[in-house]
Protein backbone atom coordinates (compact mmCIF):
# COMPACT_ATOMS: atom_id res chain seq x y z
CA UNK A 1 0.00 0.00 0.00
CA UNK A 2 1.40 3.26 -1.08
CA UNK A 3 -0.15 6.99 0.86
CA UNK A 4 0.82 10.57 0.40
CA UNK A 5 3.31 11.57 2.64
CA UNK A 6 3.33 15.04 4.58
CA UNK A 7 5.82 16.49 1.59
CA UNK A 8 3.93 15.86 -1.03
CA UNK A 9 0.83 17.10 1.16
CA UNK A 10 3.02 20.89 1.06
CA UNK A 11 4.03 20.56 -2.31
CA UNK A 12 0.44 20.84 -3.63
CA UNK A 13 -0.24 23.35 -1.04
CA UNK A 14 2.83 25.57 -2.11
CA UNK A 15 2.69 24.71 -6.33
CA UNK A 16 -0.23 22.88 -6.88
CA UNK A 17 -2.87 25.03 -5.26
CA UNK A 18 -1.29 28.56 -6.08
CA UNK A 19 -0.73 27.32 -9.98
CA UNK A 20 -4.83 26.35 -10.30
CA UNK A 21 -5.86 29.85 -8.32
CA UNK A 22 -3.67 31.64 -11.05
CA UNK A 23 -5.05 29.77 -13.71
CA UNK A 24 -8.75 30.87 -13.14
CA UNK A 25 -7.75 34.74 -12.64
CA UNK A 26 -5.57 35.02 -15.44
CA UNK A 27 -6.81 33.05 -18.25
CA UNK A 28 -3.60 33.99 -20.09
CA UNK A 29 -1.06 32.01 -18.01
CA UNK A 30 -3.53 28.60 -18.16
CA UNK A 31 -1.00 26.87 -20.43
CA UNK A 32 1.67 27.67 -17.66
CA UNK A 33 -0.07 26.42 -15.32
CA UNK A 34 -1.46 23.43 -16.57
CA UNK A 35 2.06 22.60 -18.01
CA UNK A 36 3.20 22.94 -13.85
CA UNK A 37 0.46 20.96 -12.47
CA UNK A 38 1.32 18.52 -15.31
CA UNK A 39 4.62 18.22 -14.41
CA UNK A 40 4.15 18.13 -11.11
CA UNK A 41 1.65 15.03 -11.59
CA UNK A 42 4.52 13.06 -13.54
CA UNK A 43 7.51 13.55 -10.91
CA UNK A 44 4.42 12.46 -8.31
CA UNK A 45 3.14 9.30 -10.32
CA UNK A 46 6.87 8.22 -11.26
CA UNK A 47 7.84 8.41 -7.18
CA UNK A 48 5.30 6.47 -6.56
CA UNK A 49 5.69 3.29 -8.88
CA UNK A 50 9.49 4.26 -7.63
CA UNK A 51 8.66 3.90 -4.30
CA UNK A 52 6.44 0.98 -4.45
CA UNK A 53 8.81 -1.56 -4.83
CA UNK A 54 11.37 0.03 -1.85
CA UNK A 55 9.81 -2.95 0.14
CA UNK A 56 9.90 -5.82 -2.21
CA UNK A 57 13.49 -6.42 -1.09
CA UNK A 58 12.77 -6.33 2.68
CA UNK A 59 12.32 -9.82 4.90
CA UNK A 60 10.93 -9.95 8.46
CA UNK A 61 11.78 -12.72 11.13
CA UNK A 62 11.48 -14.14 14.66
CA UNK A 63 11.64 -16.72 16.45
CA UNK A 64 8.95 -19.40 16.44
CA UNK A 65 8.86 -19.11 20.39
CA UNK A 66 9.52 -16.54 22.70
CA UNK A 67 9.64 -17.43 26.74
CA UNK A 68 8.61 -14.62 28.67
CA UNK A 69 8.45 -13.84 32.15
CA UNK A 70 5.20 -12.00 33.91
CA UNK A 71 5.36 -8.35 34.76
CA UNK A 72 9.22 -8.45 33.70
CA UNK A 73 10.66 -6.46 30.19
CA UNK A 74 12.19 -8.40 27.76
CA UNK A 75 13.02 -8.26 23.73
CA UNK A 76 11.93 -10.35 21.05
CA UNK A 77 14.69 -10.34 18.35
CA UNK A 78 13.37 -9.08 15.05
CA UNK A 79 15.78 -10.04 11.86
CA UNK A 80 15.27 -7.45 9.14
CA UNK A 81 16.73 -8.98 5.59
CA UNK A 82 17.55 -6.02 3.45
CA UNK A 83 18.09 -7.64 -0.04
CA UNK A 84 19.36 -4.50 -1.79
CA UNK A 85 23.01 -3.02 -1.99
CA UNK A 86 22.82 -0.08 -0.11
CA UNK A 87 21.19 0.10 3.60
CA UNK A 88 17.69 1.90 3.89
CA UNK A 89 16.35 3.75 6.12
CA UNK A 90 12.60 1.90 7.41
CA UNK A 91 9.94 2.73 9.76
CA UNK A 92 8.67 -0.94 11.55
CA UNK A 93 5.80 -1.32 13.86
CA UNK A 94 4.50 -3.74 15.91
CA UNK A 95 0.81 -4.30 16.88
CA UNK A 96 1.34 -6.78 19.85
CA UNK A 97 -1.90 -9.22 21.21
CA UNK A 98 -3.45 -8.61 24.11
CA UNK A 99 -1.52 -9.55 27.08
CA UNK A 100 1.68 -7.97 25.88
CA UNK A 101 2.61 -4.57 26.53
CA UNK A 102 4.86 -2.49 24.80
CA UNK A 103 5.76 1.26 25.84
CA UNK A 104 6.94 1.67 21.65
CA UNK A 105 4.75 0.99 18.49
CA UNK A 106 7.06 2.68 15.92
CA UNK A 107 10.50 2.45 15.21
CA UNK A 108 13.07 4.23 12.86
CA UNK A 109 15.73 1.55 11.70
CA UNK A 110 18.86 1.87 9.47
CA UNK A 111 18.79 -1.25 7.75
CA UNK A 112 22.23 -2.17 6.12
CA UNK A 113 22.44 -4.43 3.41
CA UNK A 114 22.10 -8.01 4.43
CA UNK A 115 20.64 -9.15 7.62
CA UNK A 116 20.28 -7.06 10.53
CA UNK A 117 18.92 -7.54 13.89
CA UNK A 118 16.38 -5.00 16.10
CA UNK A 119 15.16 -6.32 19.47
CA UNK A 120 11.86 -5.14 20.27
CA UNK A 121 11.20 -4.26 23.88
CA UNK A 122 7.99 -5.27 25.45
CA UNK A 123 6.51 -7.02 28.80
CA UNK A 124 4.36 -10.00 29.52
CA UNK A 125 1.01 -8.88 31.55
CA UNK A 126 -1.23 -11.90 31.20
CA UNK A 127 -0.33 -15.58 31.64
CA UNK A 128 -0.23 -17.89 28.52
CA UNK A 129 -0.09 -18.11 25.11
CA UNK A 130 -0.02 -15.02 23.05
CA UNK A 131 0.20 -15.33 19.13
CA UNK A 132 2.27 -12.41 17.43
CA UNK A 133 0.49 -12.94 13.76
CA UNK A 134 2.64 -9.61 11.52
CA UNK A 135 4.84 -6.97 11.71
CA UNK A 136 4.93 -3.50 9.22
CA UNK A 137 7.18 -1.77 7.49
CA UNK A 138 7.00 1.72 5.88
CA UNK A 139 9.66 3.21 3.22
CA UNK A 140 9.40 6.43 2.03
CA UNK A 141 10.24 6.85 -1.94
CA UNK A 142 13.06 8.16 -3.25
CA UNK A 143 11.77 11.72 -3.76
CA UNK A 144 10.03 11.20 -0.41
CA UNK A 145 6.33 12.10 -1.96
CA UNK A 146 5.45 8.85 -0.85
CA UNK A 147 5.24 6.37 2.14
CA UNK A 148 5.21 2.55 0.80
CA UNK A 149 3.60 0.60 3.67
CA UNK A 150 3.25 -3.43 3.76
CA UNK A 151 2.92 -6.32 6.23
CA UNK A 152 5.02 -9.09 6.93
CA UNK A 153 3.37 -12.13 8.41
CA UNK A 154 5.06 -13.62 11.22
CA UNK A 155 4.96 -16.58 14.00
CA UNK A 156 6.02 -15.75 17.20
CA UNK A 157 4.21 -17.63 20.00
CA UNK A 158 4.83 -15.47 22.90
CA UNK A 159 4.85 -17.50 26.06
CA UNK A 160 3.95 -15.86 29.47
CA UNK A 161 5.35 -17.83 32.54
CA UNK A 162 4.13 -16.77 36.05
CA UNK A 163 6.44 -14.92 37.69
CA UNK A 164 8.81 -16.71 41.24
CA UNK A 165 11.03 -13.83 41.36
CA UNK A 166 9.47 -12.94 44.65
CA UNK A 167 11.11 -13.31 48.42
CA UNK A 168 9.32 -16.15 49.24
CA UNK A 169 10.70 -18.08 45.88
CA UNK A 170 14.30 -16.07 45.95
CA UNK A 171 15.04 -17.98 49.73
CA UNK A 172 14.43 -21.52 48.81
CA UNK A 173 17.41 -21.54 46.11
CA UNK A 174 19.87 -19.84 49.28
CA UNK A 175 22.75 -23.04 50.59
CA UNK A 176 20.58 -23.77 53.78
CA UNK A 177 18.12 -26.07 53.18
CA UNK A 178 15.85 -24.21 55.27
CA UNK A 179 16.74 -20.41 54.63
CA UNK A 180 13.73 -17.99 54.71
CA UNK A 181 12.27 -20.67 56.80
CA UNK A 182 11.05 -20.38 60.53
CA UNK A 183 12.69 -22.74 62.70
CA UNK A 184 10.34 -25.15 64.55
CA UNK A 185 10.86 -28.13 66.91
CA UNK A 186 10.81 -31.35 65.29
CA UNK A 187 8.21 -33.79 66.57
CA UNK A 188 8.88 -37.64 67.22
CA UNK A 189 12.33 -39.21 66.00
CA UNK A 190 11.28 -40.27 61.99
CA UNK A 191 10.16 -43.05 61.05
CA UNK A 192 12.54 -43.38 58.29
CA UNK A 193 15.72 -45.88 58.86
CA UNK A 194 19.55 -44.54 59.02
CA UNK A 195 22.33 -46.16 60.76
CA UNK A 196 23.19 -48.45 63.08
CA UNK A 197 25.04 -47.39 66.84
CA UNK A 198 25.90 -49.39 70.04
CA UNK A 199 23.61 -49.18 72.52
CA UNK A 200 24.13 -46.41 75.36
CA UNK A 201 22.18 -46.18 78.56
CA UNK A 202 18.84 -44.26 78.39
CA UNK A 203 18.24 -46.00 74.70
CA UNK A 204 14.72 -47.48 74.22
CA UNK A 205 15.00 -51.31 73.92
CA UNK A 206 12.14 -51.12 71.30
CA UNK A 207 15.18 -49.39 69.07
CA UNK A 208 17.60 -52.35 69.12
CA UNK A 209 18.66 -54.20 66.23
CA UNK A 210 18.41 -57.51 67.61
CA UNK A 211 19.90 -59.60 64.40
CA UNK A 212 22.93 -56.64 64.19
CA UNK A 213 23.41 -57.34 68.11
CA UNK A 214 23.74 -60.99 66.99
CA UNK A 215 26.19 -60.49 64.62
CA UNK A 216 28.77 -58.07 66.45
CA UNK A 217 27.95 -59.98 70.03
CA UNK A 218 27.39 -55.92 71.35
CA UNK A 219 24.00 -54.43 71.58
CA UNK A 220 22.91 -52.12 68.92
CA UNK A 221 20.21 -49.77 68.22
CA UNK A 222 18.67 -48.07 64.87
CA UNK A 223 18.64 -44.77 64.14
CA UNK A 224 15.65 -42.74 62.51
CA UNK A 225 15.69 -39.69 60.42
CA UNK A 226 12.69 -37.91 58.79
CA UNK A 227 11.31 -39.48 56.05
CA UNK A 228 12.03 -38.11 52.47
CA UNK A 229 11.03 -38.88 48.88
CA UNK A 230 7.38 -38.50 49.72
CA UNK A 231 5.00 -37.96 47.36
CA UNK A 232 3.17 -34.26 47.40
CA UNK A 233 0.16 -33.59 44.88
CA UNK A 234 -1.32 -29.90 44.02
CA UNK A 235 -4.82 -30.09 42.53
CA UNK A 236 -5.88 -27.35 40.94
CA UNK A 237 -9.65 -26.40 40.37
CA UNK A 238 -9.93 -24.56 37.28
CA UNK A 239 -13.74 -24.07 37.13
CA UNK A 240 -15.82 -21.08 36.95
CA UNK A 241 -15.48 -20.20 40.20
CA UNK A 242 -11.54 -19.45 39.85
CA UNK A 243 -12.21 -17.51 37.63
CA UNK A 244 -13.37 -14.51 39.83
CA UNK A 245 -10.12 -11.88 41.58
CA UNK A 246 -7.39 -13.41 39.99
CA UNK A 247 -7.49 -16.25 41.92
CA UNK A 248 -6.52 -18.46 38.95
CA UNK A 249 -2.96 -17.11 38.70
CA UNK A 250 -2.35 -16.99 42.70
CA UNK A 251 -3.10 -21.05 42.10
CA UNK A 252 -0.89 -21.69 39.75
CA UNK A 253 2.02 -19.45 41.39
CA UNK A 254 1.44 -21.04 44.84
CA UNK A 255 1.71 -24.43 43.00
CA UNK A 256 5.01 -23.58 41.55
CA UNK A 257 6.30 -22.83 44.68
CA UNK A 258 5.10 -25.56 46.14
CA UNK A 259 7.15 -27.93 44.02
CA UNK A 260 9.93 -25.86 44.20
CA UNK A 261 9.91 -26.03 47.96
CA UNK A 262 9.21 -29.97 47.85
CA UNK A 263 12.10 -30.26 45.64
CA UNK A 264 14.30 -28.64 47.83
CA UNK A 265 13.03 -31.11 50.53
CA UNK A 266 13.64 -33.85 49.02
CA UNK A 267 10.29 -35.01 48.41
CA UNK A 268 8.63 -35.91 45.01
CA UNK A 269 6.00 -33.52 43.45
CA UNK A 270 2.92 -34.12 41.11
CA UNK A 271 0.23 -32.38 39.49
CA UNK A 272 -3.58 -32.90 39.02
CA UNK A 273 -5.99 -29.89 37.50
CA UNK A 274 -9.51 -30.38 37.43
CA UNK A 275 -12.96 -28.70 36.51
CA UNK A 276 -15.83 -30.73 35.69
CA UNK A 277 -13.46 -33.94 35.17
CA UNK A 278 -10.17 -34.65 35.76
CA UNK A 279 -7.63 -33.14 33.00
CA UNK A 280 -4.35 -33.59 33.86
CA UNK A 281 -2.57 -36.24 36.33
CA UNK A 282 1.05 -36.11 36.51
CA UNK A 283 2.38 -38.33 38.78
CA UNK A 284 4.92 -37.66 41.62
CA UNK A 285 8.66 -36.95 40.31
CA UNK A 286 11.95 -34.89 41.38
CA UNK A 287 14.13 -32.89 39.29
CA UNK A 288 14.61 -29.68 36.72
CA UNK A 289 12.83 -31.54 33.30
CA UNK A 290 9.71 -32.80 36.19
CA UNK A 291 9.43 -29.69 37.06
CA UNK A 292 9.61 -27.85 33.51
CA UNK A 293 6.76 -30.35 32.42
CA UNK A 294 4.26 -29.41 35.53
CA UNK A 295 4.99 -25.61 34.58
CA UNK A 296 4.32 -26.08 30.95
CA UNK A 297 1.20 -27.54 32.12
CA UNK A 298 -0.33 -25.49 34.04
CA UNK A 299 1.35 -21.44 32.69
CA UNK A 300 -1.73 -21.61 29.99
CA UNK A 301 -4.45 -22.96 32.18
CA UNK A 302 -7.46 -20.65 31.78
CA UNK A 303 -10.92 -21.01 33.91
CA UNK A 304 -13.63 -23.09 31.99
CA UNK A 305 -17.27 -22.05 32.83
CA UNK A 306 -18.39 -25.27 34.44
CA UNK A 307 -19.22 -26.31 37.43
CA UNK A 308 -16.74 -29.03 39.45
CA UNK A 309 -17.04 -32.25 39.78
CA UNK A 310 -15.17 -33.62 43.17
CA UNK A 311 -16.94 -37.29 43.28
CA UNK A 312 -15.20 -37.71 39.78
CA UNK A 313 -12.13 -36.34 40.88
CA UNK A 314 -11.66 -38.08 43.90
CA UNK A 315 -12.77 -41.74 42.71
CA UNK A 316 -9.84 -40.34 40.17
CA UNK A 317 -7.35 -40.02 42.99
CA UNK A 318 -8.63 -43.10 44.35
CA UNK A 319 -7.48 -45.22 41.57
CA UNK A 320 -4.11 -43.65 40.80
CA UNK A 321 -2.64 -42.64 44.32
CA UNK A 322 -1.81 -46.16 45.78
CA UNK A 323 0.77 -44.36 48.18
CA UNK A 324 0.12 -41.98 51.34
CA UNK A 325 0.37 -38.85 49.83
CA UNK A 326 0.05 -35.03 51.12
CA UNK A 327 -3.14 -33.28 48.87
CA UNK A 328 -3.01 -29.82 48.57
CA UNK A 329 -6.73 -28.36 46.67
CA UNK A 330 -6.35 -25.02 45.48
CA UNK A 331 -10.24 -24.72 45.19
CA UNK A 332 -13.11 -22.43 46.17
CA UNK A 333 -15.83 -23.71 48.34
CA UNK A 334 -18.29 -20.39 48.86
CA UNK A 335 -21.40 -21.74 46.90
CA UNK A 336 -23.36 -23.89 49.45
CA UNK A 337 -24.36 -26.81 47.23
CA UNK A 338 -20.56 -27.56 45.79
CA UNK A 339 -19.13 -27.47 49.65
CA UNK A 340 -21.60 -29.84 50.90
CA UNK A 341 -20.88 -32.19 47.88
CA UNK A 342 -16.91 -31.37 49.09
CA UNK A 343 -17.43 -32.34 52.48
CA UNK A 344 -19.73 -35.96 51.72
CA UNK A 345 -17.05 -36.98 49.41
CA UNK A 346 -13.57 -36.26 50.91
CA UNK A 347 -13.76 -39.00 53.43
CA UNK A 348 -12.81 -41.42 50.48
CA UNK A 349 -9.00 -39.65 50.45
CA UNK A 350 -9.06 -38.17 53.95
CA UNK A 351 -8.96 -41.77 55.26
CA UNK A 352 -5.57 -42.90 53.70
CA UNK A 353 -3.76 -39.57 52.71
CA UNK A 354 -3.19 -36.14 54.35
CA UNK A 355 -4.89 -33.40 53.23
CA UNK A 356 -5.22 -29.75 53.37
CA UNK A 357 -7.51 -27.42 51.00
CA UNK A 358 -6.26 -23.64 50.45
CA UNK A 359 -9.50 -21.55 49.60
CA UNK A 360 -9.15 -18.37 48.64
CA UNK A 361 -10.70 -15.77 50.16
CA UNK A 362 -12.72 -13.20 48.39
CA UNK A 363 -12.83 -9.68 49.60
CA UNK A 364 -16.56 -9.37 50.59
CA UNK A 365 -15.99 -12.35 53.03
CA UNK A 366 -15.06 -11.29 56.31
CA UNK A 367 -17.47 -10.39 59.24
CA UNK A 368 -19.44 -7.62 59.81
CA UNK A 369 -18.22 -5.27 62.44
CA UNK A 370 -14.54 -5.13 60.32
CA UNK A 371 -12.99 -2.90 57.92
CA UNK A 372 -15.00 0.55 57.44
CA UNK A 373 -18.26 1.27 58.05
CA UNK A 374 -20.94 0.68 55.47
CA UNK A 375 -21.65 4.04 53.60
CA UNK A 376 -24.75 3.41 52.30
CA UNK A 377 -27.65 1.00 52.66
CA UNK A 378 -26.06 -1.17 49.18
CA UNK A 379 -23.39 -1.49 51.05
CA UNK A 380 -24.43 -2.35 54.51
CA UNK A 381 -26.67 -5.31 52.63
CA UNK A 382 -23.52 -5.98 51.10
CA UNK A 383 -21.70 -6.74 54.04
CA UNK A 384 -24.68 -8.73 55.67
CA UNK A 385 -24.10 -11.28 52.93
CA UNK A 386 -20.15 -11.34 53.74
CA UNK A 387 -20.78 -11.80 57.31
CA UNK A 388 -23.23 -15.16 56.50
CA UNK A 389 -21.12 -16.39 54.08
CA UNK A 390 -18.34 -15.84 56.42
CA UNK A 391 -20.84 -18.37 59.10
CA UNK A 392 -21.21 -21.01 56.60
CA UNK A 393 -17.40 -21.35 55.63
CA UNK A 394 -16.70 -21.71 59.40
CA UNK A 395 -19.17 -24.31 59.46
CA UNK A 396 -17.42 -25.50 56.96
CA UNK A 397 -14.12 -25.57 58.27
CA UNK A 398 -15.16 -27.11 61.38
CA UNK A 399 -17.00 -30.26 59.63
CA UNK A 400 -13.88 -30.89 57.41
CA UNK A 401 -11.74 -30.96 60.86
CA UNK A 402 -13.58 -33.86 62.21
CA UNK A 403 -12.91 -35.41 58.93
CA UNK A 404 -9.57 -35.24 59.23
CA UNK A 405 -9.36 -32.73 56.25
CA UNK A 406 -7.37 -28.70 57.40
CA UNK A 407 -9.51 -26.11 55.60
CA UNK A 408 -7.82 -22.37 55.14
CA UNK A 409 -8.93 -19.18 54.18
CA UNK A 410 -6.27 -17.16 52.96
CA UNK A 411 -5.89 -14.27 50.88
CA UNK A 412 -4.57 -14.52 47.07
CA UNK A 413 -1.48 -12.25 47.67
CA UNK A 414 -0.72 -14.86 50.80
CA UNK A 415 -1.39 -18.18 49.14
CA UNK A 416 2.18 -19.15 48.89
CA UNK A 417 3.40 -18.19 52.86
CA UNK A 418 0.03 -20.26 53.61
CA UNK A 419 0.69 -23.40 51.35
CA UNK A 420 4.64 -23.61 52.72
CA UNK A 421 3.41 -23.27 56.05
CA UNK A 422 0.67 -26.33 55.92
CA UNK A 423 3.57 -27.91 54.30
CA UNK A 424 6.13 -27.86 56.74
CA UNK A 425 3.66 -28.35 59.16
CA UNK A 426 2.99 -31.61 57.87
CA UNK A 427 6.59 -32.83 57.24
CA UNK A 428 7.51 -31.44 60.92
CA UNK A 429 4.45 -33.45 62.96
CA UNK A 430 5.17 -36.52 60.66
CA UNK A 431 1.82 -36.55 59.12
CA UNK A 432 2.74 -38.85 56.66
């Protein structure tokens, strides 16, 4: 596509315009004037097929995949191919999807002859997949009358990973094994066998080795350490009532963490995401590629609009987890009629594995005399309906602890202190 540029908008403003006005006073210097605006037309009409083909000879490329961080700046490396002998001057732009921000659109390049490389600034602000479909070029011509404009189709599949550059994340990759981590006493002895020592006074005699006191004719007892290489699941609801706050993404970060923090424990991670069946079930693993697949899982997931189905996932769990595990739902249990299903059905897991559900809180539910004091009627109604949903998610809470099953309320922003605390909990009292 080829448009009038702002010179040739002042060249028929200063010639073009003046030379027809004199025409119609003066009938006498018509011929002039027609021969001007004539030649004026032909300079005009050859810049133009001129300055059509400046672009023929220009290339655009990328990468077929670009990895991108959340909320952090990076560049996507664009590879201008400038097939003529001489560089150009080019204007390129970049019309990036939704979910990608970018403080430029327009940029002036010197493009040399041969390849060339620009890197285009811009920042990931939504999780997932984001499809970068063309870039544009503009040229002027060679009298600079005209702009030459085109598109270059591209595919560059921008991918948005959530972002663990946070405190929390930063102190589980320090040398202690527990930095960032508050210190607590350890309960019991393990369960887990270590070594072998001669008995001293005080020992319990339920400790000795009796065949190893056999052998070396000296008594000996076993030692115990706290067990490692268990197996910790994160089971991510994904329905359509994640969808509401952002509570989605806190999921999927708090997950994350969680198997980085179970990594660093020595236990074994896996995966399980869920709406109204089960989607994905990864089981338990260690190490960098394990950990690379449950992120490229779950960095895209998006809310469906359907409603969970727990029997369906938990007969699911039934079948596939045949060793005491540690659960950890990432759910939300405010509407009435999916809670009480919750609460019938989690006795089939609560009975042979640990677990603990992390609900996030929404910000109408808290009870009524807190926070600031309801304005208006709307809002005094408003915070009538907090305060019994509060009541019914305590009733909750309370029925799942006689289950057996540890139900918290915590806040999106302080999913991930809550999850590594119910986790170390767990691993401290021995729980599994």
């Amino acid at each position: 596509m080829t448009v009038p540029s702002t010179r040739l908008i002042w060249l028929a403003a200063l010639l073009a315009l003046p030379a027809a006005a004199l025409a119609g006073m003066l009938p006498g210097s018509a011929v002039v004037a027609d021969t001007l605006l004539g030649l004026c037309a032909a300079i005009a009409a050859v810049d133009a097929v001129l300055g059509s083909r400046r672009l023929s000879g220009f290339q655009v490329r990328t990468p077929a995949v670009i990895r991108i961080t959340k909320d952090l700046e990076t560049t996507i490396p664009v590879t201008l191919e400038n097939r003529a002998s001489h560089s150009r001057f080019v204007r390129l732009a970049a019309v990036m999807p939704d979910g990608i921000g970018s403080a430029r659109t327009v940029e002036l390049v010197t493009a040399p002859s041969g390849e060339s490389r620009v890197d285009w600034r811009c920042t990931g602000l939504v999780r997932g997949d984001h499809e970068l479909r063309e870039l544009h070029l503009e040229a002027a011509s060679p009298l600079g009358f005209w702009l030459a404009r085109a598109a270059r189709p591209v595919q560059c599949s921008l991918r948005v990973y959530p972002n663990l550059r946070d405190r929390a994340t930063a102190s589980l990759f320090l040398r202690r094994p527990d930095a960032g981590m508050r210190l607590r006493r350890q309960v019991g002895k393990g369960r887990e066998f270590e070594n072998l020592r001669h008995y001293l006074p005080g020992d319990n005699f339920e400790d000795i080795h009796w065949k190893a006191t056999a052998r070396r004719r000296f008594p000996a007892v076993k030692l115990y350490q706290v067990e490692h290489a268990q197996e910790v699941y994160a089971i991510i609801d994904f329905s359509r009532l994640s969808a509401r706050e952002a509570i989605l993404d806190s999921y999927v970060n708090a997950t994350l963490h969680l198997a980085l923090l179970a990594e660093r424990q020595g236990d074994r991670f896996g995966l399980v995401t869920f709406s109204d069946r089960t989607h994905r079930f990864i089981r338990a693993h260690r190490g960098r590629a394990h950990f690379r697949l449950c992120r490229e899982t779950i960095y895209n997931l998006r809310s469906a609009r359907v409603s969970p189905s727990f029997r369906e996932l938990f007969t699911n769990l039934q079948v596939n987890l045949r060793r005491r595990a540690l659960l950890v739902f990432f759910t939300y249990l405010d509407d009435s009629l999916l809670a009480e299903t919750f609460a019938n059905e989690i006795p089939l897991l609560a009975g042979r594995h640990v677990v603990v559900v992390n609900a996030a809180r929404a910000s109408h539910l808290k009870p009524l005399f807190t926070g600031e004091t309801p304005a208006d009627l709307g809002e005094l109604y408003q915070a009538l309906a907090g305060q019994m949903l509060w009541n019914r998610m305590r009733e909750l809470k309370l029925a799942l602890h006689s289950k057996g099953v540890r139900l918290t309320l915590v806040e999106p922003a302080r999913i991930k202190t809550q999850v590594s605390f119910d986790y170390l909990d767990v691993k401290r009292r021995q729980l599994l």
